[in-house]
Protein backbone atom coordinates (compact mmCIF):
# COMPACT_ATOMS: atom_id res chain seq x y z
CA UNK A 1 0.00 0.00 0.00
CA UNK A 2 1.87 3.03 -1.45
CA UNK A 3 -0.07 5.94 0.61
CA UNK A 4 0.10 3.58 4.27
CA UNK A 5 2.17 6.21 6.38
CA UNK A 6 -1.22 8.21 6.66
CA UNK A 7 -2.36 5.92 9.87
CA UNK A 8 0.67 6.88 11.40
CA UNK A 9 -0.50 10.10 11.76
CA UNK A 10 -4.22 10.14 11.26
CA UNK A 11 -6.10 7.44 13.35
CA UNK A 12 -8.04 5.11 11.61
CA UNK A 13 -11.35 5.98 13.88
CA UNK A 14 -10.72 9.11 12.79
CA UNK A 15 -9.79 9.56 9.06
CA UNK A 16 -11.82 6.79 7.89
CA UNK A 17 -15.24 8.42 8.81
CA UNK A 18 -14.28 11.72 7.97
CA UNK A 19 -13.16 10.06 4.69
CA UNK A 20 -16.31 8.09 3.91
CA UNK A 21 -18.42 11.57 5.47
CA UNK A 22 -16.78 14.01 2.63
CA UNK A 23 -17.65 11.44 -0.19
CA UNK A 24 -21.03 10.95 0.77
CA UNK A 25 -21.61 15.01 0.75
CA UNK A 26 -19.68 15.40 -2.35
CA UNK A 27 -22.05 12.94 -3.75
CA UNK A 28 -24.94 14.45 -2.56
CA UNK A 29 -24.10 18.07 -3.31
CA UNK A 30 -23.78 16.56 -7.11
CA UNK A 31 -26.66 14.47 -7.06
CA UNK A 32 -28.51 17.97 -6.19
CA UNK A 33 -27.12 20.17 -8.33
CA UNK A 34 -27.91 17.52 -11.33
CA UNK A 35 -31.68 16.89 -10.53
CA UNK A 36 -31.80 20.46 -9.92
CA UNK A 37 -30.89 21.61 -12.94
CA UNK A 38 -31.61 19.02 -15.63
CA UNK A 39 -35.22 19.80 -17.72
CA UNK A 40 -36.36 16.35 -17.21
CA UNK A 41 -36.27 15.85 -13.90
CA UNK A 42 -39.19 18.10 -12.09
CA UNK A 43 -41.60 16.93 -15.63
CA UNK A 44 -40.80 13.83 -13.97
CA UNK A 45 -42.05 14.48 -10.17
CA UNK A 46 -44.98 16.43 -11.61
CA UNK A 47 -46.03 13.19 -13.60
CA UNK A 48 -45.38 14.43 -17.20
């Protein structure tokens, strides 16, 4: 594992949530921004 050093510094209870946290609101703040604007997408809640 090339990048292993990290855990000598960062704690494992530590950086892995924080990791896993800023990828899952990266992902969300995408997600958004796509559904919110894309055409399709509120034709598609409305039923049309």
């Amino acid at each position: 594992m090339n990048q292993g050093r990290i855990w000598c510094v960062v704690k494992p209870t530590v950086g892995l949530p924080l990791f896993l946290g800023t990828v899952l609101v990266i992902s969300l703040l995408v997600h958004y921004s796509v559904l919110s604007n894309s055409a399709w997408f509120p034709a598609f809640i409305q039923g049309g």
